[in-house]
N, C-alpha and C. Protein backbone atom coordinates (compact mmCIF):
# COMPACT_ATOMS: atom_id res chain seq x y z
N UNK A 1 0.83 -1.19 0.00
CA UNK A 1 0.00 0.00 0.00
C UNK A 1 0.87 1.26 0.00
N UNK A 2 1.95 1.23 0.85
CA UNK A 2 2.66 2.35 0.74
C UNK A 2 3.62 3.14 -0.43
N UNK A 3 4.00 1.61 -1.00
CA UNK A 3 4.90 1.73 -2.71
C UNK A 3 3.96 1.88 -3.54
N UNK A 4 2.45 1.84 -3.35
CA UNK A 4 1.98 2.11 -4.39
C UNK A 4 1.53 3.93 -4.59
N UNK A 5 1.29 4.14 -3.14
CA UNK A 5 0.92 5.98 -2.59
C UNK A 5 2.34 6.63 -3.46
N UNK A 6 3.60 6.19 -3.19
CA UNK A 6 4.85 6.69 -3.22
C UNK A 6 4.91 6.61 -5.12
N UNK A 7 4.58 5.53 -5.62
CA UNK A 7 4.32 5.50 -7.06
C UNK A 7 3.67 6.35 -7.77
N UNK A 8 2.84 6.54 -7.07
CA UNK A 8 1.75 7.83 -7.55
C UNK A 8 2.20 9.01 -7.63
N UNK A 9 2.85 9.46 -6.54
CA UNK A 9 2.90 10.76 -6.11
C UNK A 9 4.27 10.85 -7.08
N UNK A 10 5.18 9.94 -7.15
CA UNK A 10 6.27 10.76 -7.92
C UNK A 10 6.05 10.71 -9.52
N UNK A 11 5.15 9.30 -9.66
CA UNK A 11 4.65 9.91 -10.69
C UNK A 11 3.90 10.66 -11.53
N UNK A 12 3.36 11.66 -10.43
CA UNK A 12 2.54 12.59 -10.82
C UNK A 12 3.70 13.92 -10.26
N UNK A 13 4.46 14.04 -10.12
CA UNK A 13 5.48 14.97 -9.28
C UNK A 13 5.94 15.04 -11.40
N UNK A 14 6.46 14.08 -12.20
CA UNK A 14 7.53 13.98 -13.07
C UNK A 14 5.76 14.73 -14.26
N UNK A 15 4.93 14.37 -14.24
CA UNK A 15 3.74 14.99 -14.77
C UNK A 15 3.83 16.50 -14.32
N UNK A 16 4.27 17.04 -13.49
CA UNK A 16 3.61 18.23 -13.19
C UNK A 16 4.57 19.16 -13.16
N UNK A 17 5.96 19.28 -13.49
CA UNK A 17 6.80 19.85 -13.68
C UNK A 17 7.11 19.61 -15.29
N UNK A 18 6.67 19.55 -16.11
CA UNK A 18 6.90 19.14 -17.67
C UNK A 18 7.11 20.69 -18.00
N UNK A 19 7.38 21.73 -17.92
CA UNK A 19 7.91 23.18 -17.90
C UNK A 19 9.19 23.35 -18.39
N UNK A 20 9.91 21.80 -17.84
CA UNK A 20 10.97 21.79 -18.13
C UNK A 20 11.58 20.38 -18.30
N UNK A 21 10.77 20.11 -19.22
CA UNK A 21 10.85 18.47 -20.10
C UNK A 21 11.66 18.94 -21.26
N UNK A 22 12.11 17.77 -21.18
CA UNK A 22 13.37 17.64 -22.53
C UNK A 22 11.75 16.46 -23.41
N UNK A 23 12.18 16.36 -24.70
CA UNK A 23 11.93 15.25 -25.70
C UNK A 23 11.57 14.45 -25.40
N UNK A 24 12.82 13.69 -24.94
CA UNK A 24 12.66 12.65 -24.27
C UNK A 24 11.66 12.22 -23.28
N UNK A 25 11.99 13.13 -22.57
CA UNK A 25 10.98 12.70 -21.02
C UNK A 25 9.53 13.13 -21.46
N UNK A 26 8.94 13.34 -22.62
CA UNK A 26 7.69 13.98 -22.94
C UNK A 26 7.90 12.47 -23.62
N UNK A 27 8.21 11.50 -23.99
CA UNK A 27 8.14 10.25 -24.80
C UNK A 27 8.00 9.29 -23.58
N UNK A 28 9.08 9.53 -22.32
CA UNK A 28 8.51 8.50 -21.49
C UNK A 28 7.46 8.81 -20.80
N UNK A 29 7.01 9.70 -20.96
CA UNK A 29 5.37 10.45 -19.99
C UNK A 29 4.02 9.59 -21.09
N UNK A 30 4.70 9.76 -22.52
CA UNK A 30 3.69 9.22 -23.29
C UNK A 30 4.13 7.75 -23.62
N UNK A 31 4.75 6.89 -22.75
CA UNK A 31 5.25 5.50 -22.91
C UNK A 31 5.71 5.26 -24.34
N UNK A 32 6.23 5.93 -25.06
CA UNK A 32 6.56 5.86 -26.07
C UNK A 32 8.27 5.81 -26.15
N UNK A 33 8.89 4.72 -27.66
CA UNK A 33 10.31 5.02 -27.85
C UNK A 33 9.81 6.04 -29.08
N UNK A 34 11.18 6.11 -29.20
CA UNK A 34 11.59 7.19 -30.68
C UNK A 34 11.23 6.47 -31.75
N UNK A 35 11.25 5.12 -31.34
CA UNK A 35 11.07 3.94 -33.21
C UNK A 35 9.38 4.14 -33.18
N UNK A 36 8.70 3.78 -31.83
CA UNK A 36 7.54 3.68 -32.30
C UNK A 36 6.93 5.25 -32.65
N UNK A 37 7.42 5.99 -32.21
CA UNK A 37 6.93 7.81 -32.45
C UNK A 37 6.82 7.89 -33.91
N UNK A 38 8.48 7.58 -34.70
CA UNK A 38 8.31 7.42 -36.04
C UNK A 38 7.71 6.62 -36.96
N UNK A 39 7.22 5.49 -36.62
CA UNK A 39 6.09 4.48 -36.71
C UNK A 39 5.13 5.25 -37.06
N UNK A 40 4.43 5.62 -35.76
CA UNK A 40 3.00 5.79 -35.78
C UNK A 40 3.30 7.51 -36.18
N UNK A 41 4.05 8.64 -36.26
CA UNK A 41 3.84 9.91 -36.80
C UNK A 41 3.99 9.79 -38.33
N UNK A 42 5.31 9.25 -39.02
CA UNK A 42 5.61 9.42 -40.33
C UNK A 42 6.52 9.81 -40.28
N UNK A 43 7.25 10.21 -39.27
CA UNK A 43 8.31 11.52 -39.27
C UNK A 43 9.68 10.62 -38.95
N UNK A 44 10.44 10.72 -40.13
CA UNK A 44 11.67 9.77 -39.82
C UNK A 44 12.54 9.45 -38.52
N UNK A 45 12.95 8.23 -38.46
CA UNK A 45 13.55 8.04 -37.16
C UNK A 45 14.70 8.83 -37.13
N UNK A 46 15.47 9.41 -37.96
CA UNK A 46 16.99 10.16 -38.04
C UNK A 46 16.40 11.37 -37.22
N UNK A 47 15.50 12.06 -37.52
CA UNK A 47 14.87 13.11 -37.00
C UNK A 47 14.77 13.42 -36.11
N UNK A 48 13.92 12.20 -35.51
CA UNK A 48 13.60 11.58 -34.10
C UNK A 48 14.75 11.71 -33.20
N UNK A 49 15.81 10.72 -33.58
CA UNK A 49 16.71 10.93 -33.02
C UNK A 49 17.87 12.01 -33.15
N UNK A 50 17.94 13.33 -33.87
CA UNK A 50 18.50 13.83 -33.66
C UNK A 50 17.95 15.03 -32.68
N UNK A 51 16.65 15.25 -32.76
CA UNK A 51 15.90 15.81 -31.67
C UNK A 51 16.31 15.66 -30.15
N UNK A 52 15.94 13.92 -30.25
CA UNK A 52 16.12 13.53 -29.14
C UNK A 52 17.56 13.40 -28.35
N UNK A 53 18.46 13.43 -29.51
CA UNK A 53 19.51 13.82 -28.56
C UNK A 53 20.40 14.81 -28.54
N UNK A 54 19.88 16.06 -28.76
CA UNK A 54 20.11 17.28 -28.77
C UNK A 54 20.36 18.28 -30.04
N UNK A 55 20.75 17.19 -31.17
CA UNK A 55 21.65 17.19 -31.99
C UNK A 55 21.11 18.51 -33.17
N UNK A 56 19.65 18.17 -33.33
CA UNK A 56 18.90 19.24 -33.76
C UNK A 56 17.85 19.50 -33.02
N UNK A 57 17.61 20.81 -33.42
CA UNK A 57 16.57 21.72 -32.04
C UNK A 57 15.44 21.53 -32.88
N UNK A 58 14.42 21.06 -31.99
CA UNK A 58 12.77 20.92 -32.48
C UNK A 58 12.02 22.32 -32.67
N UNK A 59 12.98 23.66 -32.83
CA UNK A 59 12.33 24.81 -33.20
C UNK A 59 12.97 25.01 -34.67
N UNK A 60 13.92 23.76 -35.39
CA UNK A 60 14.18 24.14 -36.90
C UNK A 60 13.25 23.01 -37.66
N UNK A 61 12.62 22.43 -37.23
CA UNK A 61 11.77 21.37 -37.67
C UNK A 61 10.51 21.97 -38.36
N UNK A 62 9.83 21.56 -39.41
CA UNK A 62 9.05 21.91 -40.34
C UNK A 62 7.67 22.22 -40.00
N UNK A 63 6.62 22.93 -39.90
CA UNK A 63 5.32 22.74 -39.54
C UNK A 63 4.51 21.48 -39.44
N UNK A 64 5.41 20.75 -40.84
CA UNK A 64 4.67 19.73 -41.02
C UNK A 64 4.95 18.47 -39.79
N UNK A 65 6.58 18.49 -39.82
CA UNK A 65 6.71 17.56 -38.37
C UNK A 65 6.32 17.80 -37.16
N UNK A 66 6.57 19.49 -36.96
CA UNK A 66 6.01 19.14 -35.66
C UNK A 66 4.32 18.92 -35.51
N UNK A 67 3.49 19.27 -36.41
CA UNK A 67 2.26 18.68 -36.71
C UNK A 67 1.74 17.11 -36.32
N UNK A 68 2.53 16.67 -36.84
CA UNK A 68 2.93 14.83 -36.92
C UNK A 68 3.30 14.57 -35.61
N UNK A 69 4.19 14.95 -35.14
CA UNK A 69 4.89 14.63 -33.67
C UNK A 69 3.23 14.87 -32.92
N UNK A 70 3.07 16.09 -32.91
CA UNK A 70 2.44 17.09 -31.78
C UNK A 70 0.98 15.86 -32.47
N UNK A 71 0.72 15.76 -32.70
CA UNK A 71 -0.85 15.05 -32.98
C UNK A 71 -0.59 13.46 -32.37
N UNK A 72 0.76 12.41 -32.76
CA UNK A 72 0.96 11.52 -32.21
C UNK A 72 0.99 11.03 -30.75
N UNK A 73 1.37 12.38 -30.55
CA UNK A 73 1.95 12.21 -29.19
C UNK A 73 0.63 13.21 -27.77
N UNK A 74 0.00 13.53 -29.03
CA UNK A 74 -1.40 14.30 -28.01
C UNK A 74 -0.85 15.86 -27.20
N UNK A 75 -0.50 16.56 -27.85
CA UNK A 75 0.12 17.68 -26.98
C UNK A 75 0.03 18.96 -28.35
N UNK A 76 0.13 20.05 -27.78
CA UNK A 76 0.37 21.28 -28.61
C UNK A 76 1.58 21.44 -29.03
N UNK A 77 1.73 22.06 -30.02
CA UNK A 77 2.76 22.63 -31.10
C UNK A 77 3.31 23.30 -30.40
N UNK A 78 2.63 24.14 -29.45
CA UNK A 78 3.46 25.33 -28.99
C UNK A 78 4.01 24.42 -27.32
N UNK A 79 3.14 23.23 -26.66
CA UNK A 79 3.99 22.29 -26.04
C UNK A 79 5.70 21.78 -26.28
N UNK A 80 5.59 21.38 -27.50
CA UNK A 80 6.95 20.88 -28.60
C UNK A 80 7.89 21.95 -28.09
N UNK A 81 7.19 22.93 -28.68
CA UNK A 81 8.23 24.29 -29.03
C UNK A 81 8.69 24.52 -27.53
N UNK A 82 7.91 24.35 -26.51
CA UNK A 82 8.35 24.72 -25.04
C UNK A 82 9.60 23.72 -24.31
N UNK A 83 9.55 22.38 -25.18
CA UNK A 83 10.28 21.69 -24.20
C UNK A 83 11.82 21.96 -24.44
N UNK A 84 12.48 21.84 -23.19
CA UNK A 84 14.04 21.87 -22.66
C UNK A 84 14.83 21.12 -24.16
N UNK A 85 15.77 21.58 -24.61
CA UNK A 85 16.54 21.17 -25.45
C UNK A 85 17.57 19.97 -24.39
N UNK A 86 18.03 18.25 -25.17
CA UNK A 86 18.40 17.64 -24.17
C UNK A 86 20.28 18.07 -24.20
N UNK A 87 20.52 17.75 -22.99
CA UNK A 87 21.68 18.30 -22.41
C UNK A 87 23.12 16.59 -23.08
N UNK A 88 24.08 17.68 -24.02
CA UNK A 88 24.92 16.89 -24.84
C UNK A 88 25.53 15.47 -24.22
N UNK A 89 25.47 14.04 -24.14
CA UNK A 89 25.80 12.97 -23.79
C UNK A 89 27.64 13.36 -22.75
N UNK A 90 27.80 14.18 -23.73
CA UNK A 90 29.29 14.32 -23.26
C UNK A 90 29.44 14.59 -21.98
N UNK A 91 28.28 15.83 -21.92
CA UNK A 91 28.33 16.70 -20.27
C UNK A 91 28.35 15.88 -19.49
N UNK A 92 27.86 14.51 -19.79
CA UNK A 92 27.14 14.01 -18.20
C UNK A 92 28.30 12.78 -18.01
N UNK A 93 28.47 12.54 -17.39
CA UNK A 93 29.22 11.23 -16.77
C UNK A 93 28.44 10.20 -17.25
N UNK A 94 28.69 8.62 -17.50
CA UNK A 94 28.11 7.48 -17.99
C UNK A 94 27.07 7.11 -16.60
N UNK A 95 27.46 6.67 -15.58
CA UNK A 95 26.98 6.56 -14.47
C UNK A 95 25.52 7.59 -14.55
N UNK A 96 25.93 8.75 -14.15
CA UNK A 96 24.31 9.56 -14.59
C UNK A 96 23.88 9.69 -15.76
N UNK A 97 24.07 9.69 -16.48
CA UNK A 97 23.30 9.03 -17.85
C UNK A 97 22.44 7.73 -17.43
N UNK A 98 23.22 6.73 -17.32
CA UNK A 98 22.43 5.81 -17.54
C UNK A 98 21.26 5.38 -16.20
N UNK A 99 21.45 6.41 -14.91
CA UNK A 99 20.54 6.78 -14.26
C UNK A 99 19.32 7.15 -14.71
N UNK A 100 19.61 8.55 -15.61
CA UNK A 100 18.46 8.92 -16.40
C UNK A 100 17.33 7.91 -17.04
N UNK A 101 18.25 7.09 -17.95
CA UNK A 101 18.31 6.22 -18.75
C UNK A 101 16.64 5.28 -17.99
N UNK A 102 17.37 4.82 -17.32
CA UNK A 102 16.66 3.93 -16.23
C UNK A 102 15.20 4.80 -15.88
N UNK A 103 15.64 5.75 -14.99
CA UNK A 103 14.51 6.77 -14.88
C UNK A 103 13.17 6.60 -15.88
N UNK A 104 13.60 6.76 -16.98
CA UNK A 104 12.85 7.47 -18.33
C UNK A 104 11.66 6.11 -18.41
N UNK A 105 12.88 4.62 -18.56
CA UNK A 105 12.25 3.85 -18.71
C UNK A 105 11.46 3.13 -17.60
N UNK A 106 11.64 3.48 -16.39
CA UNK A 106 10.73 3.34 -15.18
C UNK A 106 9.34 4.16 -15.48
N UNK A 107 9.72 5.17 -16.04
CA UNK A 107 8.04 6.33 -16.39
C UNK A 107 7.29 5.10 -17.28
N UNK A 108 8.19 5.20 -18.28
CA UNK A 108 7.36 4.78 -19.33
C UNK A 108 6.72 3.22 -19.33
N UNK A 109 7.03 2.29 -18.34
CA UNK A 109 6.64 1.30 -18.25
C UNK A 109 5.42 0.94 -16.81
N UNK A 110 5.80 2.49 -16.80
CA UNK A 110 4.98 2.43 -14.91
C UNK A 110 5.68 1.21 -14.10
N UNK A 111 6.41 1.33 -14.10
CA UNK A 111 7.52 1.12 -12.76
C UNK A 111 6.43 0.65 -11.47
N UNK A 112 6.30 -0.31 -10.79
CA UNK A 112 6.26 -0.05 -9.53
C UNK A 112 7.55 0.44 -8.15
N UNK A 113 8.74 0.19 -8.84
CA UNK A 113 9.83 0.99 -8.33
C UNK A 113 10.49 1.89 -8.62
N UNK A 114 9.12 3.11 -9.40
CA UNK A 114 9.73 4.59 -9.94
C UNK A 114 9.96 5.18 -8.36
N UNK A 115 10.33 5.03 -7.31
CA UNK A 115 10.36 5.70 -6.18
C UNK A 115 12.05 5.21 -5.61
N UNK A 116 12.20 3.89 -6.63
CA UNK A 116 14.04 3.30 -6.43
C UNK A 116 14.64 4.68 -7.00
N UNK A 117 14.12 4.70 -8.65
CA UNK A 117 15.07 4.72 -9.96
C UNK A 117 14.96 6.23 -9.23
N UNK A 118 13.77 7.13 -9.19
CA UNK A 118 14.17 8.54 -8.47
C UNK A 118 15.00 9.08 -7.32
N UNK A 119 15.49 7.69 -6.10
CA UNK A 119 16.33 7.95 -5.43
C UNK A 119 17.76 7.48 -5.97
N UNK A 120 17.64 6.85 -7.21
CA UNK A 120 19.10 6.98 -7.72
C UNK A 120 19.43 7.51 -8.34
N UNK A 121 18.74 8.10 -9.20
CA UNK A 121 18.76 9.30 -10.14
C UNK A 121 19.13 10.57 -9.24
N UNK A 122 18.73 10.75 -8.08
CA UNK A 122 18.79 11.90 -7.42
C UNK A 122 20.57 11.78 -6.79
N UNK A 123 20.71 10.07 -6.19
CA UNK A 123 21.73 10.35 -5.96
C UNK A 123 23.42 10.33 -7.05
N UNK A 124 22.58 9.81 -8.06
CA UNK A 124 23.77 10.33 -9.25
C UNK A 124 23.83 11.72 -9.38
N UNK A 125 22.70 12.42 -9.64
CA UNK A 125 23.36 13.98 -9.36
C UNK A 125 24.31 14.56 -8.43
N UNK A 126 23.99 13.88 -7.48
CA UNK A 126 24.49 14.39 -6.34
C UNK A 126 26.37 14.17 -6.23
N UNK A 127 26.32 12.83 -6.45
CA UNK A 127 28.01 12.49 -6.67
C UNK A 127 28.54 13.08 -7.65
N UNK A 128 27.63 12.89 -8.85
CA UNK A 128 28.09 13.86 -10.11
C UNK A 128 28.86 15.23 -9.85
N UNK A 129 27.87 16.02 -8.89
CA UNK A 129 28.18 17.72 -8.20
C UNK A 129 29.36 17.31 -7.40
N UNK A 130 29.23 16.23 -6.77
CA UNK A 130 30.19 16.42 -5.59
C UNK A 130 31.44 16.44 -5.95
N UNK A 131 31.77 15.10 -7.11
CA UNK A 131 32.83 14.70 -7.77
C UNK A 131 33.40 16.01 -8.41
N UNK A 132 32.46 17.00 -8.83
CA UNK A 132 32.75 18.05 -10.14
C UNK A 132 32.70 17.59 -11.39
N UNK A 133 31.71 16.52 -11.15
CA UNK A 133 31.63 15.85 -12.81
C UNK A 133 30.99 16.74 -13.96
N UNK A 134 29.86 17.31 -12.70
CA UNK A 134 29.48 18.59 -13.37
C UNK A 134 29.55 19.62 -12.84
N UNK A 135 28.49 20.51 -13.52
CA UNK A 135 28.64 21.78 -12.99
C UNK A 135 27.36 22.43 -11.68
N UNK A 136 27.75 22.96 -10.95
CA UNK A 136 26.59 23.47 -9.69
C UNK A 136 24.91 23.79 -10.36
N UNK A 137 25.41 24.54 -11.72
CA UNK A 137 23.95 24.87 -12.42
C UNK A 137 23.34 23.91 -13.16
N UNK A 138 24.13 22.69 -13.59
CA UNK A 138 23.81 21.76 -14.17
C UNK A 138 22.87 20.82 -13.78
N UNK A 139 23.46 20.73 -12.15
CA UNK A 139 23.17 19.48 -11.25
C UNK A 139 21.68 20.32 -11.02
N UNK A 140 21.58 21.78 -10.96
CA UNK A 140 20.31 22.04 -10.40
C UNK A 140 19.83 22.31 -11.59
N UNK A 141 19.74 22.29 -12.33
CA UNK A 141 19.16 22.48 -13.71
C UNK A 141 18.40 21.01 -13.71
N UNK A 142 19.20 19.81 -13.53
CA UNK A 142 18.87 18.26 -13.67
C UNK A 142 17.46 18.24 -12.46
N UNK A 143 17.90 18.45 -11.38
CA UNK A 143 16.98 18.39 -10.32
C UNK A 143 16.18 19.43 -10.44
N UNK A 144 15.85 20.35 -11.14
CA UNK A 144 14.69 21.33 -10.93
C UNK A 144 13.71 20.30 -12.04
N UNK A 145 14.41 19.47 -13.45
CA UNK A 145 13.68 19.05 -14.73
C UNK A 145 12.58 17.70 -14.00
N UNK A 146 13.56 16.62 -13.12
CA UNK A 146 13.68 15.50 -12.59
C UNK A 146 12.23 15.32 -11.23
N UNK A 147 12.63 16.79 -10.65
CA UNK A 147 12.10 16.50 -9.14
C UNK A 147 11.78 18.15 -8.85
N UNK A 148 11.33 18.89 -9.51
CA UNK A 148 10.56 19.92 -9.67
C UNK A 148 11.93 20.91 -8.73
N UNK A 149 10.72 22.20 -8.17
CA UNK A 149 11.25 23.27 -7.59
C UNK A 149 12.63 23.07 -6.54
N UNK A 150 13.97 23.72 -6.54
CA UNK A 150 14.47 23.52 -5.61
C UNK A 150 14.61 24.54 -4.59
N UNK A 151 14.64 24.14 -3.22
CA UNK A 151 14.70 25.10 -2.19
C UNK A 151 15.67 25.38 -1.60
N UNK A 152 16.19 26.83 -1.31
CA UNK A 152 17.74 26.39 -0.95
C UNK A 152 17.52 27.53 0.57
């Protein structure tokens, strides 16, 4: 009863901060990969994935794709246009990456242990900062996207 209260709430915590969703995390909110997006939109997987991993910005993309995306995926155009550009593979250490990684796919499968993958995700940031893997604005940049408002 209690992992399931705790399931809820963070997964409605990763719903309610989307202000500052990357691509990605708007794909694991809609249980979706990038293969099936391009599947079911039309809109090539190269695309897909260069979106999705930073490579090209979803504000040089055509009316017509983001049309396709934005109708597949149930959200506004001007949603698309709002979300966080994702942060370059390089920046991040492998370790928090593949935190994320995990994360994304805990959303998208409804996890009954999205309440693990968020306390490891949280604590890869944290070593990340500590180490200087990254940077102070980074780590809170990650945790404001991840786990909403921070209080200092």
């Amino acid at each position: 009863m209690v992992l399931f209260y705790l399931r809820v709430f963070v997964f409605r915590s990763v719903n309610r901060y989307n202000i500052v969703m990357t691509f990605l995390d708007l794909l694991s909110e809609k249980k979706m990969t990038v293969y099936s997006l391009s599947i079911d939109s039309g809109v090539p997987k190269t695309t897909l994935t260069d979106i999705a991993s930073g490579k090209a910005d979803i504000m040089e993309c055509s009316g017509k794709t983001l049309l396709a995306i934005a109708k597949c995926l149930d959200v506004s155009i001007e949603h698309l246009l709002s979300l966080e550009r994702e942060e370059a593979k390089s920046l991040l250490p492998g370790f928090l990456l593949d935190s994320i990684n995990d994360y994304r796919k805990a959303i998208r499968k409804d996890s009954t242990l999205i309440d693990c993958y968020s306390d490891q995700l949280n604590s890869s940031i944290n070593v990340a900062e500590v180490e200087h893997l990254i940077s102070k604005e980074l780590a809170d940049r990650l945790r404001t996207r991840y786990f909403g408002e921070i209080m200092d």
